[in-house]
PDB file of N, CA and C in Angstrom:
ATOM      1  N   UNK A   1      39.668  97.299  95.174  1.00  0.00           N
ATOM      2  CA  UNK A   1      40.936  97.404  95.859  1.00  0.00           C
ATOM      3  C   UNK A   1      40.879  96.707  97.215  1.00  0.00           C
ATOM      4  N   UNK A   2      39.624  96.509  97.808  1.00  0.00           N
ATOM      5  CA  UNK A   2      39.401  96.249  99.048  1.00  0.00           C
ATOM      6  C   UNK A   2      39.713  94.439  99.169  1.00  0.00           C
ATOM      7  N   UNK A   3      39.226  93.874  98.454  1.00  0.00           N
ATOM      8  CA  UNK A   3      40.006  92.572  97.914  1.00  0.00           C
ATOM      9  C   UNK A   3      41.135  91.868  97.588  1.00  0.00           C
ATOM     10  N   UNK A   4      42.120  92.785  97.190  1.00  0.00           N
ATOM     11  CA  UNK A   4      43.344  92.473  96.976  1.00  0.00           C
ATOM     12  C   UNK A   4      44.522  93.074  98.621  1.00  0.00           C
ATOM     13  N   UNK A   5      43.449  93.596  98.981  1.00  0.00           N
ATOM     14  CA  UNK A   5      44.169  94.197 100.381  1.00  0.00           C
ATOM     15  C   UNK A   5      45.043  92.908 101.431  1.00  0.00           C
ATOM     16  N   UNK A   6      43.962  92.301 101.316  1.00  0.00           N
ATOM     17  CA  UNK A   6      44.357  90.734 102.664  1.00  0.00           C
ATOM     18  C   UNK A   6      45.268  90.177 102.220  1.00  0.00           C
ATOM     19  N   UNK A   7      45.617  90.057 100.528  1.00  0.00           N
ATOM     20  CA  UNK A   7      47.187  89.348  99.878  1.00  0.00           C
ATOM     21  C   UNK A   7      47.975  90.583 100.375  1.00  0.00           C
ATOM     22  N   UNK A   8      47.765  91.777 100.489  1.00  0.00           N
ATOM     23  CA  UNK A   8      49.392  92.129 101.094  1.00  0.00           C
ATOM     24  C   UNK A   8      49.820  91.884 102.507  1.00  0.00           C
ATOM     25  N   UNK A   9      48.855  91.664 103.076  1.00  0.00           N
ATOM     26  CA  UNK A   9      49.312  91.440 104.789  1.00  0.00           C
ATOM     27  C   UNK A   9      49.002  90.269 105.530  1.00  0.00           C
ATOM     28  N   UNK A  10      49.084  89.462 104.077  1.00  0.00           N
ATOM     29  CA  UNK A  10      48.900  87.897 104.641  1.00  0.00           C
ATOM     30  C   UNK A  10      50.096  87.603 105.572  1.00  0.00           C
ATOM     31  N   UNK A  11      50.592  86.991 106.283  1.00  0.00           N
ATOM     32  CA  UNK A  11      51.805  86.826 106.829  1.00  0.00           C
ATOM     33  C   UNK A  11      52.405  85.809 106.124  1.00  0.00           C
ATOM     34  N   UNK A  12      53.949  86.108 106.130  1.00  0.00           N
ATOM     35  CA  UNK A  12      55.215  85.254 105.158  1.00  0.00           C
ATOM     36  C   UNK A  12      55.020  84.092 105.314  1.00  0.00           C
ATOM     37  N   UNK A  13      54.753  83.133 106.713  1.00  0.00           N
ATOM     38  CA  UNK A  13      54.581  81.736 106.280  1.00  0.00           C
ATOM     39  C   UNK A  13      53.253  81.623 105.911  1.00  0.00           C
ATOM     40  N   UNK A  14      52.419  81.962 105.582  1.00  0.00           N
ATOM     41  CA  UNK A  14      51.216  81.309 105.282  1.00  0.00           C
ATOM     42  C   UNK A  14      51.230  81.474 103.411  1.00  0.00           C
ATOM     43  N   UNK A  15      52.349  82.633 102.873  1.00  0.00           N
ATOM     44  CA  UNK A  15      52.641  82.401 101.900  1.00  0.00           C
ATOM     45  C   UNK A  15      53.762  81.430 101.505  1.00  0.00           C
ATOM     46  N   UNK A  16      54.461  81.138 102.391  1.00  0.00           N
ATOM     47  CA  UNK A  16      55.020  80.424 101.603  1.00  0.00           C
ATOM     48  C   UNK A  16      54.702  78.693 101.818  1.00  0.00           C
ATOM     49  N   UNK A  17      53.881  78.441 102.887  1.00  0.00           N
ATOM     50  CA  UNK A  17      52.969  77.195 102.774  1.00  0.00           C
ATOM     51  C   UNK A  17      51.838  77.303 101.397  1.00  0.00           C
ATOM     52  N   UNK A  18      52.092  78.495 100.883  1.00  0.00           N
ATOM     53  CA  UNK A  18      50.777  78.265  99.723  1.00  0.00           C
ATOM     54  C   UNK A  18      51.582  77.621  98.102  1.00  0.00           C
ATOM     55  N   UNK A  19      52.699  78.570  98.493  1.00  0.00           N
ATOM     56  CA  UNK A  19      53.777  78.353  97.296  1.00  0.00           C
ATOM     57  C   UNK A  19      54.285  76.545  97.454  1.00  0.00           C
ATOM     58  N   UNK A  20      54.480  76.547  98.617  1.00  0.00           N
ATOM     59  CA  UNK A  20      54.889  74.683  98.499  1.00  0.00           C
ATOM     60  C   UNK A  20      53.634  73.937  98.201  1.00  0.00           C
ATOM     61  N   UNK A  21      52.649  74.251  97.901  1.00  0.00           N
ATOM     62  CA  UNK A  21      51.752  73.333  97.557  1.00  0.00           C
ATOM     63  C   UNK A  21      51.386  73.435  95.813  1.00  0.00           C
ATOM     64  N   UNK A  22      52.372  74.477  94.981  1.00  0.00           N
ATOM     65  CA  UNK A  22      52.256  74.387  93.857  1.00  0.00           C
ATOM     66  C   UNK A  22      53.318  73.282  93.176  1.00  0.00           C
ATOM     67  N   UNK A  23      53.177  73.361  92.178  1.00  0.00           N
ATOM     68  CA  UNK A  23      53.999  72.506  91.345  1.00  0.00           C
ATOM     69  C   UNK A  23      55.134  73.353  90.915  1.00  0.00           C
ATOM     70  N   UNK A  24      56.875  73.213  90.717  1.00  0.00           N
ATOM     71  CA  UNK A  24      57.563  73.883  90.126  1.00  0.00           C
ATOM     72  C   UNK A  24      57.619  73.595  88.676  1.00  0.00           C
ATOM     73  N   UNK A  25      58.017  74.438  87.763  1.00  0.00           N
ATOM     74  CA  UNK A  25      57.614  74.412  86.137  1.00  0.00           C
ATOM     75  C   UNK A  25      58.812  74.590  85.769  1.00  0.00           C
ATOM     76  N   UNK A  26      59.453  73.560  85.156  1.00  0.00           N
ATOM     77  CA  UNK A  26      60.998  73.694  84.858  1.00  0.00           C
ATOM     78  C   UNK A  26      60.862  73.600  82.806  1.00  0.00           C
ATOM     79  N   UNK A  27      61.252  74.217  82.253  1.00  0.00           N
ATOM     80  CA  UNK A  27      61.328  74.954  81.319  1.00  0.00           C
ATOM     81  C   UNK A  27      60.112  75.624  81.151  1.00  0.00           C
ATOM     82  N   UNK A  28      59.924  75.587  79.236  1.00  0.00           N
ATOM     83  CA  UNK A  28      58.839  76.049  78.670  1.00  0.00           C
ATOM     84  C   UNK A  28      58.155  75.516  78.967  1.00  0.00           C
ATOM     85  N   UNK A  29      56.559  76.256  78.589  1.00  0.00           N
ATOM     86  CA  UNK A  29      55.287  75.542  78.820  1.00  0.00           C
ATOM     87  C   UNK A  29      54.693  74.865  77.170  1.00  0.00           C
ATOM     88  N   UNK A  30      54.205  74.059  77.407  1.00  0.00           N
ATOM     89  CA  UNK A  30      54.001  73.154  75.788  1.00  0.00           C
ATOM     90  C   UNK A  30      53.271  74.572  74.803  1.00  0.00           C
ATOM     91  N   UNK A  31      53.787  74.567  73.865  1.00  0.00           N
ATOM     92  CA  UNK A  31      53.103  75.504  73.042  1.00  0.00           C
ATOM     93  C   UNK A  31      51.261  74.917  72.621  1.00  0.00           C
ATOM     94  N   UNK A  32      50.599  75.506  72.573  1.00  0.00           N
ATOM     95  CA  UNK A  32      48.995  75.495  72.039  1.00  0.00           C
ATOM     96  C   UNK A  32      48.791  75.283  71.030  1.00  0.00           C
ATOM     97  N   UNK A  33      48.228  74.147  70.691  1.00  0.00           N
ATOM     98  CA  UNK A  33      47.928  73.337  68.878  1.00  0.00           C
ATOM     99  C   UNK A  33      46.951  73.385  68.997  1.00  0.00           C
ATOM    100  N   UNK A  34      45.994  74.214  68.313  1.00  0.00           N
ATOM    101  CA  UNK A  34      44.077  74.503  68.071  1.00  0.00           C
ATOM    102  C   UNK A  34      44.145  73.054  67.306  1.00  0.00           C
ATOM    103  N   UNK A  35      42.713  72.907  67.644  1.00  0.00           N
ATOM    104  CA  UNK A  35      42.383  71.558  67.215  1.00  0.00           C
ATOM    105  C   UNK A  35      41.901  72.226  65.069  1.00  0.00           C
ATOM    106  N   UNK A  36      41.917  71.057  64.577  1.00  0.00           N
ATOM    107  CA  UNK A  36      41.830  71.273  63.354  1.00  0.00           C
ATOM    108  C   UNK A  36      40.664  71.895  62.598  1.00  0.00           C
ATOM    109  N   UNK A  37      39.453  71.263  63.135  1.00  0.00           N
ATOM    110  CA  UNK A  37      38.357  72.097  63.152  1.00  0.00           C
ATOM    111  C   UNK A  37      38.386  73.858  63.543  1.00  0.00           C
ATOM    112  N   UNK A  38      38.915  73.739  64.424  1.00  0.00           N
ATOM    113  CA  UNK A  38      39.262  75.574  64.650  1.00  0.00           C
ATOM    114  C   UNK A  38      40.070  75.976  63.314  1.00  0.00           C
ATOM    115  N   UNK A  39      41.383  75.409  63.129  1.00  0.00           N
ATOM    116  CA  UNK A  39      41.701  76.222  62.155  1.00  0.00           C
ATOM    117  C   UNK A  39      41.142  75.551  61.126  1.00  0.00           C
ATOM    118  N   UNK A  40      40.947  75.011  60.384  1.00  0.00           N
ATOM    119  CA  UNK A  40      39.735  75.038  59.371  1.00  0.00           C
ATOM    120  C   UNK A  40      39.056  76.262  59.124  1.00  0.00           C
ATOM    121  N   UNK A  41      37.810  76.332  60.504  1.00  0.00           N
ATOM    122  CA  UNK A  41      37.373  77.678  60.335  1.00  0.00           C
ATOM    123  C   UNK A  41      37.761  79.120  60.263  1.00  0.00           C
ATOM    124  N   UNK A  42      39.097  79.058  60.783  1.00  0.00           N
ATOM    125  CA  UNK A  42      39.686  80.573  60.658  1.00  0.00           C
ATOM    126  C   UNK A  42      40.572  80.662  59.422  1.00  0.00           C
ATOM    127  N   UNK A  43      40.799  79.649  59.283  1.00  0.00           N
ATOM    128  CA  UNK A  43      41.248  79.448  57.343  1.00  0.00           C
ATOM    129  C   UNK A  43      40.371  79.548  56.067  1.00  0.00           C
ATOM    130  N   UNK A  44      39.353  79.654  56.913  1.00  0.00           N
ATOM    131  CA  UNK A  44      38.261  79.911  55.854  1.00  0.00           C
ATOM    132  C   UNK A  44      37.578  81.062  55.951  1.00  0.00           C
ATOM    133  N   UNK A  45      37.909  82.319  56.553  1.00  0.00           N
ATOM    134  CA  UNK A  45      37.407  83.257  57.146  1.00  0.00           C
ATOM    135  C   UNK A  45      37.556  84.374  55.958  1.00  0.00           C
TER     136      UNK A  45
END
Protein backbone atom coordinates (compact mmCIF):
# COMPACT_ATOMS: atom_id res chain seq x y z
CA UNK A 1 0.00 0.00 0.00
CA UNK A 2 2.94 2.13 0.83
CA UNK A 3 3.75 2.35 -2.97
CA UNK A 4 0.77 3.30 -4.46
CA UNK A 5 0.54 6.14 -1.78
CA UNK A 6 2.84 8.93 -3.82
CA UNK A 7 0.19 8.39 -7.05
CA UNK A 8 -2.44 9.88 -4.82
CA UNK A 9 -0.71 13.06 -3.81
CA UNK A 10 1.22 13.55 -6.77
CA UNK A 11 0.18 17.09 -7.63
CA UNK A 12 -2.44 17.81 -10.71
CA UNK A 13 0.12 19.24 -13.04
CA UNK A 14 2.66 16.80 -12.82
CA UNK A 15 -0.23 14.47 -13.75
CA UNK A 16 -1.33 15.90 -16.28
CA UNK A 17 2.26 16.57 -17.92
CA UNK A 18 2.41 12.68 -17.65
CA UNK A 19 -0.93 12.18 -19.51
CA UNK A 20 0.32 14.60 -22.46
CA UNK A 21 3.13 12.54 -23.07
CA UNK A 22 0.89 9.48 -23.90
CA UNK A 23 -0.56 8.73 -27.10
CA UNK A 24 -4.52 9.22 -27.52
CA UNK A 25 -6.26 5.82 -28.78
CA UNK A 26 -9.12 6.65 -30.96
CA UNK A 27 -11.26 3.59 -31.49
CA UNK A 28 -10.73 -0.12 -30.93
CA UNK A 29 -7.58 -1.69 -30.23
CA UNK A 30 -6.54 -4.30 -33.17
CA UNK A 31 -7.91 -7.58 -32.07
CA UNK A 32 -4.96 -10.50 -31.26
CA UNK A 33 -4.25 -13.16 -34.13
CA UNK A 34 -1.99 -16.07 -32.32
CA UNK A 35 0.44 -16.95 -34.68
CA UNK A 36 -0.39 -20.36 -36.41
CA UNK A 37 1.95 -22.49 -34.74
CA UNK A 38 0.15 -21.60 -31.41
CA UNK A 39 -3.03 -22.58 -32.65
CA UNK A 40 -1.91 -25.61 -34.26
CA UNK A 41 -0.89 -26.63 -30.88
CA UNK A 42 -3.98 -25.86 -28.97
CA UNK A 43 -5.93 -27.54 -31.82
CA UNK A 44 -4.28 -30.41 -31.15
CA UNK A 45 -4.68 -30.55 -27.49
Amino acid sequence: MDTTQIYLHASLNRKEKALAKTERSYGRSPRYHPPNQLMAFLLSL
